[in-house]
C-alpha atoms as a PDB file:
ATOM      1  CA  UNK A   1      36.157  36.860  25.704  1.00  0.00           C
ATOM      2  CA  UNK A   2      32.635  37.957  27.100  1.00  0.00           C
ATOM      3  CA  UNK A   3      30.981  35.576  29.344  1.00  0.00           C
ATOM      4  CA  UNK A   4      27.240  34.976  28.252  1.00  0.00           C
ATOM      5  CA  UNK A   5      25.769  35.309  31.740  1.00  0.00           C
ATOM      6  CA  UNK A   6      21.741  34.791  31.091  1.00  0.00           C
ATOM      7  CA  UNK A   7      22.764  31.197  29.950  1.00  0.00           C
ATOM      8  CA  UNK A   8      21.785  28.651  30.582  1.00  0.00           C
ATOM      9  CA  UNK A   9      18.693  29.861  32.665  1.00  0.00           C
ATOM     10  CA  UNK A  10      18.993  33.340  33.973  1.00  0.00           C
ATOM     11  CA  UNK A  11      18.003  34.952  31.153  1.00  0.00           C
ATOM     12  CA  UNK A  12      14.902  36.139  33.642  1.00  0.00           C
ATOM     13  CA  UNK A  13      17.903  39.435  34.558  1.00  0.00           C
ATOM     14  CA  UNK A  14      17.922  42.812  33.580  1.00  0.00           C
ATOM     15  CA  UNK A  15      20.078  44.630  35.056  1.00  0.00           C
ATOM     16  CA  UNK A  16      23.660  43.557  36.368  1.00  0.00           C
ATOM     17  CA  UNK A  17      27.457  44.937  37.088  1.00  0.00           C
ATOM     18  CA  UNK A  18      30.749  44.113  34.298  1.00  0.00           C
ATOM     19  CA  UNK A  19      33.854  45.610  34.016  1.00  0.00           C
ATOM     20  CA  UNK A  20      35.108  46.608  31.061  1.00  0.00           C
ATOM     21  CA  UNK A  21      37.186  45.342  28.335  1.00  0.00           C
ATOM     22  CA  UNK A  22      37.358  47.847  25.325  1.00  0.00           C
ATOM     23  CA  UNK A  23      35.356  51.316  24.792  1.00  0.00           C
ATOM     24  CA  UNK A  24      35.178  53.227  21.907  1.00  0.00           C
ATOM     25  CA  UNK A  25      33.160  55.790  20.272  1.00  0.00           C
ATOM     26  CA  UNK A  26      30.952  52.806  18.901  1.00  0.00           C
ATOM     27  CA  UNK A  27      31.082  50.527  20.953  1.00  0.00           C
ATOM     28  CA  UNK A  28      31.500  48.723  24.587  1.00  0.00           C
ATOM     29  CA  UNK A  29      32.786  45.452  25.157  1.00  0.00           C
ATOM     30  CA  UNK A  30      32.570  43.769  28.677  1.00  0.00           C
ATOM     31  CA  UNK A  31      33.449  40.313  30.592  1.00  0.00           C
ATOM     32  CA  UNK A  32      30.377  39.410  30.932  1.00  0.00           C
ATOM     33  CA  UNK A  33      26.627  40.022  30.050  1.00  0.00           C
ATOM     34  CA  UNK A  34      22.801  39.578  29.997  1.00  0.00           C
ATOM     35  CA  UNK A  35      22.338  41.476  27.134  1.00  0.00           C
ATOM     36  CA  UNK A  36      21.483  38.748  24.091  1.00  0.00           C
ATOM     37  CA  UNK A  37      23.244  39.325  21.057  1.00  0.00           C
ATOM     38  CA  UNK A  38      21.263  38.915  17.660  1.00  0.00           C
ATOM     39  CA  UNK A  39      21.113  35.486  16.802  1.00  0.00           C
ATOM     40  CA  UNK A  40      18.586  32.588  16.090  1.00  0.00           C
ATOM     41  CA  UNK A  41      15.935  34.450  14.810  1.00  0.00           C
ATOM     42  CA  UNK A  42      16.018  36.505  17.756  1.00  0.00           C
ATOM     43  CA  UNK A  43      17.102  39.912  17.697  1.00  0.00           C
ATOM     44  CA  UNK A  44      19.307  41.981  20.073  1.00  0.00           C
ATOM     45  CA  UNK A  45      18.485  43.110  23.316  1.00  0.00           C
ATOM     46  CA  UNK A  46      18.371  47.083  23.922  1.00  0.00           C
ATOM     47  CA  UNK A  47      18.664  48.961  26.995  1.00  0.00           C
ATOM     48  CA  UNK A  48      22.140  51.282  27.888  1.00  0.00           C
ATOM     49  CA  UNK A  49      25.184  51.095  30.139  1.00  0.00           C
ATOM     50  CA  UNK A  50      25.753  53.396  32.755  1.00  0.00           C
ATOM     51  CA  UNK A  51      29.049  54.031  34.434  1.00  0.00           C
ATOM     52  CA  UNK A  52      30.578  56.615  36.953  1.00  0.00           C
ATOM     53  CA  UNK A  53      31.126  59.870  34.428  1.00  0.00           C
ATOM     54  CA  UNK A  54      28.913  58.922  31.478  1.00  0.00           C
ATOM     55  CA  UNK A  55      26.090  56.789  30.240  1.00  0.00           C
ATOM     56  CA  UNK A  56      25.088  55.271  26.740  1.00  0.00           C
ATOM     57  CA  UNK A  57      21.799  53.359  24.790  1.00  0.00           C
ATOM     58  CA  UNK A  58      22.281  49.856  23.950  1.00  0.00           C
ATOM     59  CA  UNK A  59      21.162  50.107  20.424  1.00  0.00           C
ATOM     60  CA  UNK A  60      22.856  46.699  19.252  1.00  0.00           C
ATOM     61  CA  UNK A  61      24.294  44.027  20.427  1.00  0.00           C
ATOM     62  CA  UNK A  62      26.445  41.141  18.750  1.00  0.00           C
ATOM     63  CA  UNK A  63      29.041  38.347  19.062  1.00  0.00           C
ATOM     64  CA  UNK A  64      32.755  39.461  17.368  1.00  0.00           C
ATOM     65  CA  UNK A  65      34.998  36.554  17.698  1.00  0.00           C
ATOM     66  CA  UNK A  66      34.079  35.388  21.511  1.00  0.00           C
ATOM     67  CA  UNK A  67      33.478  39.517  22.547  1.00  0.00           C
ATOM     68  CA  UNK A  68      30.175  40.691  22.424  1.00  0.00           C
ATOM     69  CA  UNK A  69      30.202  44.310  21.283  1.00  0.00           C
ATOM     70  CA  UNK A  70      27.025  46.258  23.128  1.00  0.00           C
ATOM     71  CA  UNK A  71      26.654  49.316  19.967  1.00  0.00           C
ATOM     72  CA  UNK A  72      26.179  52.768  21.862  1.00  0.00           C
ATOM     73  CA  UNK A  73      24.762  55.218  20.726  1.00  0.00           C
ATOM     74  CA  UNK A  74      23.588  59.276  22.448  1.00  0.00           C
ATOM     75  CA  UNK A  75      26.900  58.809  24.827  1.00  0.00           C
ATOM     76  CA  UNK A  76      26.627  61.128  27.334  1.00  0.00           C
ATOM     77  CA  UNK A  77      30.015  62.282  29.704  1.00  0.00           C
ATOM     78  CA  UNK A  78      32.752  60.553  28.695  1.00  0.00           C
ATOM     79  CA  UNK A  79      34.007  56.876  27.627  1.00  0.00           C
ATOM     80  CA  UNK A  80      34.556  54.306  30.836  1.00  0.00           C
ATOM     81  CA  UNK A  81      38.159  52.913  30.665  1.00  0.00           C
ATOM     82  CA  UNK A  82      39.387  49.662  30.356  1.00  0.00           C
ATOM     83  CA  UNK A  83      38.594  47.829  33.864  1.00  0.00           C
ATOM     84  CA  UNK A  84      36.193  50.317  34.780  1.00  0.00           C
ATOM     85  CA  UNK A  85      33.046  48.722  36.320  1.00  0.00           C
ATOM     86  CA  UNK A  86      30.004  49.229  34.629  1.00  0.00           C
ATOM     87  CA  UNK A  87      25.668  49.002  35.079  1.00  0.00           C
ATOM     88  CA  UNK A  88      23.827  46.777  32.237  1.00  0.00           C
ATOM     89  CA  UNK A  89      20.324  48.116  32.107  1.00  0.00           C
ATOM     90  CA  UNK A  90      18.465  45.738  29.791  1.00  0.00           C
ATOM     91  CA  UNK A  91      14.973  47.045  28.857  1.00  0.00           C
ATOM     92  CA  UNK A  92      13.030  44.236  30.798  1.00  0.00           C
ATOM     93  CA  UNK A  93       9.586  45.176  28.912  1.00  0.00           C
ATOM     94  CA  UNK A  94      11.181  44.351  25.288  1.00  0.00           C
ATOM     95  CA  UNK A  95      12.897  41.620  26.717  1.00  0.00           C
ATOM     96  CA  UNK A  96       9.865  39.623  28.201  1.00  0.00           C
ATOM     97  CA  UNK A  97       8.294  39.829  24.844  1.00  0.00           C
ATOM     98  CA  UNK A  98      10.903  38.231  23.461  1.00  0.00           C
ATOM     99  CA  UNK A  99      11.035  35.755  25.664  1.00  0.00           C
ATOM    100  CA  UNK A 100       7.102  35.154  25.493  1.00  0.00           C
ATOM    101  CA  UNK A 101       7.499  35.360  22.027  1.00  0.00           C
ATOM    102  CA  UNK A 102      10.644  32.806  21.545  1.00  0.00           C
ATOM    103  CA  UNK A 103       8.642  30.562  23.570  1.00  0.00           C
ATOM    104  CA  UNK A 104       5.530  30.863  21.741  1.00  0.00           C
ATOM    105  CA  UNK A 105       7.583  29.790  18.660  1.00  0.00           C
ATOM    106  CA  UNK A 106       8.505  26.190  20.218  1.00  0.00           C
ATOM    107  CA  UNK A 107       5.047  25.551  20.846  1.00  0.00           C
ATOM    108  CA  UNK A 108       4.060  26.179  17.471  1.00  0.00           C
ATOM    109  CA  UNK A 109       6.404  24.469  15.695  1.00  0.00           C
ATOM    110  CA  UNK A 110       5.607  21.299  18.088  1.00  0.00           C
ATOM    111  CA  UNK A 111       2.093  21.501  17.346  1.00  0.00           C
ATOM    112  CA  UNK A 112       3.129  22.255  13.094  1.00  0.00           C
ATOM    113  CA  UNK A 113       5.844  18.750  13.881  1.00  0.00           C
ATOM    114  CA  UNK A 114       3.062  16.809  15.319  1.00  0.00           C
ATOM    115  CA  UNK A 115      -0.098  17.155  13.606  1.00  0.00           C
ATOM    116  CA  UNK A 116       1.805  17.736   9.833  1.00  0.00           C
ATOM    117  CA  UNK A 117       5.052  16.386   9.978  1.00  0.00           C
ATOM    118  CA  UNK A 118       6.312  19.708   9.269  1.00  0.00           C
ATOM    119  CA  UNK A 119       9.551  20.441  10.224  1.00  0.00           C
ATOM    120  CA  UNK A 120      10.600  24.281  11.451  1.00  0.00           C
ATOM    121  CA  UNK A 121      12.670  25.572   8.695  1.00  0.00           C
ATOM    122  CA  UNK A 122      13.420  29.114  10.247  1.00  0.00           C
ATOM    123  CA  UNK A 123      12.247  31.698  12.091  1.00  0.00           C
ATOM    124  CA  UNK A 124      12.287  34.799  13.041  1.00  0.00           C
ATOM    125  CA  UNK A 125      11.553  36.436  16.481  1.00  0.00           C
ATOM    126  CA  UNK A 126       9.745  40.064  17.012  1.00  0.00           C
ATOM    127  CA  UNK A 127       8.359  41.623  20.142  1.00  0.00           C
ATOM    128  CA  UNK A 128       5.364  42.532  17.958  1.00  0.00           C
ATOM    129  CA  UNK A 129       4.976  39.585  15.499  1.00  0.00           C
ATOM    130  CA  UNK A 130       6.678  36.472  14.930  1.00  0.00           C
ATOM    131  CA  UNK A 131       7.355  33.971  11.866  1.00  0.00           C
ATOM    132  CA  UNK A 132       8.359  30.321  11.011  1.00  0.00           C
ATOM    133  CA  UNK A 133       8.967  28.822   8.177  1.00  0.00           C
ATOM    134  CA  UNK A 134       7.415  24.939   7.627  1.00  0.00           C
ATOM    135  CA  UNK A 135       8.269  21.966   5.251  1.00  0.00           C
ATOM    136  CA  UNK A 136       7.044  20.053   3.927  1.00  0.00           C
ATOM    137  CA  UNK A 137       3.454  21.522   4.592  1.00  0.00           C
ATOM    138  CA  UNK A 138       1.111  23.528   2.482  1.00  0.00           C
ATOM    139  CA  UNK A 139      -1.862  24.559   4.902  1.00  0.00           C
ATOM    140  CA  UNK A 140      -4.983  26.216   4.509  1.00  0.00           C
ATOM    141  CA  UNK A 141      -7.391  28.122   6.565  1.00  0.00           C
ATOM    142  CA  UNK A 142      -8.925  25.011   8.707  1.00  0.00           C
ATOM    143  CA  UNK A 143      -5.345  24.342   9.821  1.00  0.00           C
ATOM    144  CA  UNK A 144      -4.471  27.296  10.763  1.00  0.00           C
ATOM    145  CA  UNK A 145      -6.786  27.872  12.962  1.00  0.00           C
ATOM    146  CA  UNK A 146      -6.490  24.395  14.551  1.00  0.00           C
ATOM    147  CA  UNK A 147      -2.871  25.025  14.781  1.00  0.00           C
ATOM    148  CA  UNK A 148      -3.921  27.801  16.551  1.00  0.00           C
ATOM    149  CA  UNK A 149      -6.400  26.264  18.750  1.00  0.00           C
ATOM    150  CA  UNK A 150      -3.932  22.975  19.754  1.00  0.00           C
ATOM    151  CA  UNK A 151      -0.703  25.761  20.534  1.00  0.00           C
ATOM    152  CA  UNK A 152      -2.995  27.506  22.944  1.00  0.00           C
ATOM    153  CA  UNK A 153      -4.325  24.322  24.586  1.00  0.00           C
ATOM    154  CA  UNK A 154      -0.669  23.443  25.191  1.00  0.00           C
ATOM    155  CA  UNK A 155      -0.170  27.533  26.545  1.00  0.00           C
ATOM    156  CA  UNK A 156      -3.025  26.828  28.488  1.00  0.00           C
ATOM    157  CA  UNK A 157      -1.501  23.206  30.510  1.00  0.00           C
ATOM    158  CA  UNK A 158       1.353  25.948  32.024  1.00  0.00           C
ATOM    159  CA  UNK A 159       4.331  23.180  31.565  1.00  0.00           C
ATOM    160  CA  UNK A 160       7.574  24.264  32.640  1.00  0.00           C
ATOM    161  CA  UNK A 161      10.120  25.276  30.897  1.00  0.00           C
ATOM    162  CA  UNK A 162      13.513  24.524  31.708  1.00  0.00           C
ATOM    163  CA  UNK A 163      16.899  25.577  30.054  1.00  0.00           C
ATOM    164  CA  UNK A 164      19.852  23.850  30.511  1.00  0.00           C
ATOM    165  CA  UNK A 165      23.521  22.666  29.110  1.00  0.00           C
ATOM    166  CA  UNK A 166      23.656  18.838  28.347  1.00  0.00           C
ATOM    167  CA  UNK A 167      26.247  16.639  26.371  1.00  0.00           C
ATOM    168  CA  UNK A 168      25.831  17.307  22.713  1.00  0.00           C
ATOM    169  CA  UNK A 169      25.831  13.418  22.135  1.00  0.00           C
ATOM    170  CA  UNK A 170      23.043  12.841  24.300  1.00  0.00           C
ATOM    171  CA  UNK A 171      20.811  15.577  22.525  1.00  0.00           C
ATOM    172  CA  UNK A 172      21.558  14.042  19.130  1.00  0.00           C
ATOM    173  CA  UNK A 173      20.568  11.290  20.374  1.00  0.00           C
ATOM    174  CA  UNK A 174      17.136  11.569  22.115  1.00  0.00           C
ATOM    175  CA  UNK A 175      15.920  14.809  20.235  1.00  0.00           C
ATOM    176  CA  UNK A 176      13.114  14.317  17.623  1.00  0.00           C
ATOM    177  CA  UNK A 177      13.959  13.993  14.139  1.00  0.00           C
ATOM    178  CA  UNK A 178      12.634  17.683  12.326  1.00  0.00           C
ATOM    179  CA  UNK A 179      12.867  19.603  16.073  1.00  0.00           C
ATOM    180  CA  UNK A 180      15.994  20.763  15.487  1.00  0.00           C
ATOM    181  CA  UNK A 181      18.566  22.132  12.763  1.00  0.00           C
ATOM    182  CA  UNK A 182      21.433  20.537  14.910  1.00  0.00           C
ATOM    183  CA  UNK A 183      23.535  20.132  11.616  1.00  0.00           C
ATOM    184  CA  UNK A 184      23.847  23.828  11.627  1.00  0.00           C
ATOM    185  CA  UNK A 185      25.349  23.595  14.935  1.00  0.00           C
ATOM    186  CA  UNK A 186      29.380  22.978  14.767  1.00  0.00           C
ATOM    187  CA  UNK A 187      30.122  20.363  15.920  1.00  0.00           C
ATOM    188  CA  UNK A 188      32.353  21.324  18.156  1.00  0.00           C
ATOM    189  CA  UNK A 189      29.624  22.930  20.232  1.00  0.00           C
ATOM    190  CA  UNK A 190      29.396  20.596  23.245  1.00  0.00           C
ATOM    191  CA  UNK A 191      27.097  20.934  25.157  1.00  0.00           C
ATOM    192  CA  UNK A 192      24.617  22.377  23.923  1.00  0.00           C
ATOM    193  CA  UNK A 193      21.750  24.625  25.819  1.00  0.00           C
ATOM    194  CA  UNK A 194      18.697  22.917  25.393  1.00  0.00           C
ATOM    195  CA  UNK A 195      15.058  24.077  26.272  1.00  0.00           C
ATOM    196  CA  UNK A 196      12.941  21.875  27.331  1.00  0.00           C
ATOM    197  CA  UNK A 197       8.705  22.357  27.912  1.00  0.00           C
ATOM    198  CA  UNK A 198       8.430  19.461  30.578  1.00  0.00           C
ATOM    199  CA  UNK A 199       8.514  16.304  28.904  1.00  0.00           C
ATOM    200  CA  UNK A 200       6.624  17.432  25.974  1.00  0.00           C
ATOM    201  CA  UNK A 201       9.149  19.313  23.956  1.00  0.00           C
ATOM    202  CA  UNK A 202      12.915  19.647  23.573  1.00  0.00           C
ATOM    203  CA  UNK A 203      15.270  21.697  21.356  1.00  0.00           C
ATOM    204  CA  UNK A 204      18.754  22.528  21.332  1.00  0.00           C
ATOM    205  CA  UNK A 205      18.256  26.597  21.386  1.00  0.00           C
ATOM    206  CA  UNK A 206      20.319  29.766  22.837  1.00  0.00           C
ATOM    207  CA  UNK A 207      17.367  31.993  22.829  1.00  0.00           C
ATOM    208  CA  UNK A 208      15.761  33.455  25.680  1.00  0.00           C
ATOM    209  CA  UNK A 209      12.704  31.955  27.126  1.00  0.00           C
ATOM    210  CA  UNK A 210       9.774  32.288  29.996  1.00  0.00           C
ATOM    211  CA  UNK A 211      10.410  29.628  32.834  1.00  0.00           C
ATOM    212  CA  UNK A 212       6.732  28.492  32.581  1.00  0.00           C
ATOM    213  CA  UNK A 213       3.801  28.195  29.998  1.00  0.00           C
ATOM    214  CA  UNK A 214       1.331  30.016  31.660  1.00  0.00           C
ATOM    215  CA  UNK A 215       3.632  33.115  31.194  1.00  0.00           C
ATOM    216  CA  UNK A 216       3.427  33.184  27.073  1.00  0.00           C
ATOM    217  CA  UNK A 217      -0.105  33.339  26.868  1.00  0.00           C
ATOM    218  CA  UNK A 218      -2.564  33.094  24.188  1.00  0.00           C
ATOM    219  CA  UNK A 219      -1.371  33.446  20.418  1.00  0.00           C
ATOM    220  CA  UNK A 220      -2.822  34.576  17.340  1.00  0.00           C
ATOM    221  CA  UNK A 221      -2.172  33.286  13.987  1.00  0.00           C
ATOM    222  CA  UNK A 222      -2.110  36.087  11.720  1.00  0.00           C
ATOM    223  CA  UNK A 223      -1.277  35.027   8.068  1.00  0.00           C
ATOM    224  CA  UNK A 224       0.249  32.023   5.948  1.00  0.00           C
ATOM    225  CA  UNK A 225       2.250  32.641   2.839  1.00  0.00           C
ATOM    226  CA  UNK A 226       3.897  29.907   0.400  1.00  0.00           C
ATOM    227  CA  UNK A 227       7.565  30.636   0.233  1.00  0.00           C
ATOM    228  CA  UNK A 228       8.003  28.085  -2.622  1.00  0.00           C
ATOM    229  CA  UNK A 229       7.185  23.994  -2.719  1.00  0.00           C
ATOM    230  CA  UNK A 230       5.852  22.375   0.294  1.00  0.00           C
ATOM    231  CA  UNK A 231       6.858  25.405   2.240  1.00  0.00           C
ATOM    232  CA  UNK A 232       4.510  27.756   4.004  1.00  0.00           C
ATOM    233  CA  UNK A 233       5.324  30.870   6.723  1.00  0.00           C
ATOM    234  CA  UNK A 234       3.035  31.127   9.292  1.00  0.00           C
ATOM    235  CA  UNK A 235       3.161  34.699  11.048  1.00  0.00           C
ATOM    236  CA  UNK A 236       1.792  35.109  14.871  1.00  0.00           C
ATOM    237  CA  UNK A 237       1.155  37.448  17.560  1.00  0.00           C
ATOM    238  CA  UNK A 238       0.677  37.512  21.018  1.00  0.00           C
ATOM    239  CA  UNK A 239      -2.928  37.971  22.578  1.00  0.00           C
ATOM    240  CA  UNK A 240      -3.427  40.471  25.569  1.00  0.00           C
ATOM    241  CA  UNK A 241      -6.881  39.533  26.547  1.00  0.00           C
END
């Protein structure tokens, strides 16, 4: 079994040493990682392995049944063997756009649960571009943009963020109703990683995320599309200015 090393809260590193548990032509397993495997809405970290005799790209990376296979790909040298220590090299550029962007996504669907009642249906997590998926809301263009407007006055407060485990019970229990999908969550998932923005915001989540506000940065709200009744997708996109 793979440990999950960026949880709860180090999912800030990029580069760290495992030793191996399985290598083949497709594929690496170790005991433990900071890559992220897909999941969420967020994709998979990419970056590549590097190990005495050889070296590989990261071009996947998923959970199999507690292992979480790192899919090579240009292998160069030969394969490491089983208990052979190995370099994680996680591309720390893609990575903090992720976790900008993952961020970015609970403030918006605050904002969306707050001002509309909307609940966050789905998502789905880009380095470029981001969605989520709202019910019951049907918006138009004045609320976008004040969605827009109130997610980037929140940005702008720089609240921490904080990610940690905490008794499944208790997170039930004090997390807003439409925050979270925790039904989805089997229940024998305890605890469960929450991230917290100070005392504004909590949600039961495994994705990666920026330690404080200020670090996201302004958003842009890009287009809305009705995906059927009472549901809209809002699309967004991290400013640079």
């Amino acid at each position: 079994m793979t440990e999950l090393r960026y949880l709860p809260d180090a999912d800030d590193v990029t580069s760290f040493t495992a030793r191996v548990t399985e290598a083949t032509e497709s594929s690496i397993v170790l005991d433990g990682t900071y890559f992220y495997p897909e999941g969420g809405g967020q994709p998979a970290d990419r970056g590549e392995l590097v190990w005495d005799g050889g070296r590989a790209a990261v071009t996947d990376v998923r959970k199999d049944h507690g292992d979480v296979r790192h899919e090579i790909d240009s292998l160069e040298g030969t394969l490491p063997d089983e208990g052979d220590e190995i370099d994680g090299r996680i591309d720390a550029e893609r990575r903090d756009q992720l976790r900008r962007m993952h961020t970015a996504q609970h403030v918006v669907s605050r904002v969306v649960l707050d001002e509309y009642g909307g609940s966050t249906a789905g998502n789905q997590i880009h380095p470029e571009r981001s969605r989520i998926d709202f019910e019951p809301v049907s918006f138009d263009d004045d609320d976008l943009e004040y969605v827009e407007t109130k997610a980037n006055e929140v940005i702008e407060r720089d609240l921490p963020v904080t990610k940690a485990d905490r008794p499944r019970a208790d997170v039930e229990r004090e997390v807003d109703d439409g925050r979270s999908l925790l039904e989805l969550i089997p229940d024998h998932v305890d605890p469960l990683r929450v991230v917290a923005i100070d005392d504004w915001d909590m949600c039961p989540c495994g994705g990666t995320h920026v330690d404080r506000l200020g670090d996201v940065g302004p958003i842009r709200i890009t287009d809305r599309t009705s995906k059927g009744a009472d549901i809209d997708r809002i699309e967004f996109e991290l400013r640079d200015d």
